[in-house]
C-alpha atoms as a PDB file:
ATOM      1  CA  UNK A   1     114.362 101.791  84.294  1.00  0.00           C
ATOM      2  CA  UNK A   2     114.559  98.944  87.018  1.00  0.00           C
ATOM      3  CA  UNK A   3     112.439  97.683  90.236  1.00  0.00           C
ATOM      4  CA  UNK A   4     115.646  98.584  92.113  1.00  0.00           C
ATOM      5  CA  UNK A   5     115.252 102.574  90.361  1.00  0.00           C
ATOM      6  CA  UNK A   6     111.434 102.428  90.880  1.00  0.00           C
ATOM      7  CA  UNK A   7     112.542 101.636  94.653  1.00  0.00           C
ATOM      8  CA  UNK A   8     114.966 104.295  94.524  1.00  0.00           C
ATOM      9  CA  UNK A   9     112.209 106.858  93.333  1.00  0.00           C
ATOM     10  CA  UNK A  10     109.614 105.235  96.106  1.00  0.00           C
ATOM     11  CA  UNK A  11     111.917 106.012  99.004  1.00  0.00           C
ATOM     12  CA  UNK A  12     112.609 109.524  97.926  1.00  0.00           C
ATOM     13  CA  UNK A  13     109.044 109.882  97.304  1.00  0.00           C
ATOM     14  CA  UNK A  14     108.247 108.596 100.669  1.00  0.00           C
ATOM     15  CA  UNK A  15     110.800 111.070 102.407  1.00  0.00           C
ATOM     16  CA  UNK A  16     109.331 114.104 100.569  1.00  0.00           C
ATOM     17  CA  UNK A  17     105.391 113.217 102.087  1.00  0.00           C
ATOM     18  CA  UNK A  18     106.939 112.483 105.351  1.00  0.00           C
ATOM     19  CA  UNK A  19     108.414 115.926 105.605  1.00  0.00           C
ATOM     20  CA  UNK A  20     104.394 117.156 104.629  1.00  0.00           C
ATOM     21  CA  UNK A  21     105.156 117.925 100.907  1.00  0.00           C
ATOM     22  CA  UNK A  22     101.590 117.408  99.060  1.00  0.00           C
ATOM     23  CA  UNK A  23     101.574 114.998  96.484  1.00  0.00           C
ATOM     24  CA  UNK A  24     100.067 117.443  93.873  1.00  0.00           C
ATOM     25  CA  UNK A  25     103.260 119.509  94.547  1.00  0.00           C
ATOM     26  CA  UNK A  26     105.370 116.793  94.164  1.00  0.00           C
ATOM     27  CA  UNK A  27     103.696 115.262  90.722  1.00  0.00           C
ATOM     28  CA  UNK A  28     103.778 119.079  89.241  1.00  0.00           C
ATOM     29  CA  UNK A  29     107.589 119.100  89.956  1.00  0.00           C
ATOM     30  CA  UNK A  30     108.098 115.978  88.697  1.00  0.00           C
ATOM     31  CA  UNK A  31     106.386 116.846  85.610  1.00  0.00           C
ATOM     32  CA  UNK A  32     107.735 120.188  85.188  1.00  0.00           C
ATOM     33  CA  UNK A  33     111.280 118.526  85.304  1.00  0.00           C
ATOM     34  CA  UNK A  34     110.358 115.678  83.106  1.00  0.00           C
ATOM     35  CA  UNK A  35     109.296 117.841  80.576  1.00  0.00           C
ATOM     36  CA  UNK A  36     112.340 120.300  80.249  1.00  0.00           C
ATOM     37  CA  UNK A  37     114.565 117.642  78.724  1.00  0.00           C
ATOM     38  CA  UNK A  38     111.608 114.730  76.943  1.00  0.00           C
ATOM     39  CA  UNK A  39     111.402 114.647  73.273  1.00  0.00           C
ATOM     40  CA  UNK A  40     108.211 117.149  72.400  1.00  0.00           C
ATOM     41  CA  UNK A  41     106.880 113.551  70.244  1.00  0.00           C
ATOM     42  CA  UNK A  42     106.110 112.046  74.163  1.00  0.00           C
ATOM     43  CA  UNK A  43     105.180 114.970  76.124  1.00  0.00           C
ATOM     44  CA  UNK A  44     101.526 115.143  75.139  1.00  0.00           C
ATOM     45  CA  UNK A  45     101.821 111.020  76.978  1.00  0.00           C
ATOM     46  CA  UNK A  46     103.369 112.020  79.944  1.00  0.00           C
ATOM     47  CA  UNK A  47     101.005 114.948  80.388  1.00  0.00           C
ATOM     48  CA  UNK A  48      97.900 112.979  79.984  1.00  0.00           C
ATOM     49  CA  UNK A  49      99.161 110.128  82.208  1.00  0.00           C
ATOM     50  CA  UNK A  50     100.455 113.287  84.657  1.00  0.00           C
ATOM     51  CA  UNK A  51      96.773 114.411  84.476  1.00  0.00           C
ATOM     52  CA  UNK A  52      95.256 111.003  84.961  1.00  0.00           C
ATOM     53  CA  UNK A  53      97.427 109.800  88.135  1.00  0.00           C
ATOM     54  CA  UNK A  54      96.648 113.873  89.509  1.00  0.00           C
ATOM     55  CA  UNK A  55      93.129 112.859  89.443  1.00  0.00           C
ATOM     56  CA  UNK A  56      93.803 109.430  91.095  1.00  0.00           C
ATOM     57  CA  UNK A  57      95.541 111.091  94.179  1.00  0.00           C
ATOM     58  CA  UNK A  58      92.847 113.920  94.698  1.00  0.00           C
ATOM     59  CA  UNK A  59      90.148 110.775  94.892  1.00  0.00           C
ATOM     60  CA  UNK A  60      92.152 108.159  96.762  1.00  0.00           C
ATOM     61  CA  UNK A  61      94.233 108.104 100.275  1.00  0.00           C
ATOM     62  CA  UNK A  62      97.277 106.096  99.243  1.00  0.00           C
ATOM     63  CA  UNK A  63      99.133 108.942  97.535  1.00  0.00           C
ATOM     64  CA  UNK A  64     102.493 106.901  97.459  1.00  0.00           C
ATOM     65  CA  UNK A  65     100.863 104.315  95.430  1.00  0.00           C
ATOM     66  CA  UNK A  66      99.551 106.969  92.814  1.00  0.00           C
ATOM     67  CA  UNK A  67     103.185 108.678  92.603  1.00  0.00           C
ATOM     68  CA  UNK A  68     104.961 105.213  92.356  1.00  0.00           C
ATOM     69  CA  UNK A  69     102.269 104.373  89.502  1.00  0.00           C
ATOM     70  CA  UNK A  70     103.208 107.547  87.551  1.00  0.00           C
ATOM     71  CA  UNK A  71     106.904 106.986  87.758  1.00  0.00           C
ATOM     72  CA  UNK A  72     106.055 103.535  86.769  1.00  0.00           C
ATOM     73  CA  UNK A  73     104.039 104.800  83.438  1.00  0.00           C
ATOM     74  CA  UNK A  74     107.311 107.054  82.559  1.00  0.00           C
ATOM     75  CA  UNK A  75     109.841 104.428  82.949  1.00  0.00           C
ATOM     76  CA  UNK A  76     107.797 102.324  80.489  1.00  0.00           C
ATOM     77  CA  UNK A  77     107.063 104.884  77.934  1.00  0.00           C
ATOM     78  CA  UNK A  78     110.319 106.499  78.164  1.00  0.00           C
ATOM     79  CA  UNK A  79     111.519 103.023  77.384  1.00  0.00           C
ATOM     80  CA  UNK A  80     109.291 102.701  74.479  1.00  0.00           C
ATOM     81  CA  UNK A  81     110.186 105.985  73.428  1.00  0.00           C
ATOM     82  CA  UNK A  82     114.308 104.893  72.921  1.00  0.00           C
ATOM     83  CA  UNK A  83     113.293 101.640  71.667  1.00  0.00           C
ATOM     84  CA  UNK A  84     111.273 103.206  69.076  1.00  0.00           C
ATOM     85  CA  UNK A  85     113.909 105.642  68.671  1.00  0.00           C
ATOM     86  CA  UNK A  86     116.840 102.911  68.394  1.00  0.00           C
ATOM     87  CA  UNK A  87     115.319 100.099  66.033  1.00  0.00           C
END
């Protein structure tokens, strides 16, 4: 839950649209994965924000920055989630 992760994340998301891997594909796996091991008090959040940044990429042409913006969201409420969790 860094800018050097969030890099991390961009370059593997960049590698999987370079080799012609649709976006929607890509968020629905993400999500799918997220979701097997999330807390069920924070899946209804990722699934809204899932839905919202889906929406984004069907309407814009920058897919990348739609992706990165998701991942983005889930670092910060995952982070939210533990500190919640933890205090």
């Amino acid at each position: 839950q860094s800018p050097q992760r969030l890099m991390a994340a961009r370059e593997k998301l960049y590698e999987l649209l370079i080799n012609c891997i649709p976006a929607q594909v890509i968020l629905k796996t993400l999500v799918m994965e997220l979701l097997n091991s999330l807390d069920d008090s924070i899946k209804g959040e990722v699934i809204t924000w899932a839905a919202f940044y889906e929406h984004r990429i069907s309407l814009g042409s920058k897919e990348i920055f739609h992706l990165e913006a998701f991942i983005a969201k889930f670092m910060a409420i995952y982070k939210k989630y533990l500190a919640d969790l933890f205090a």
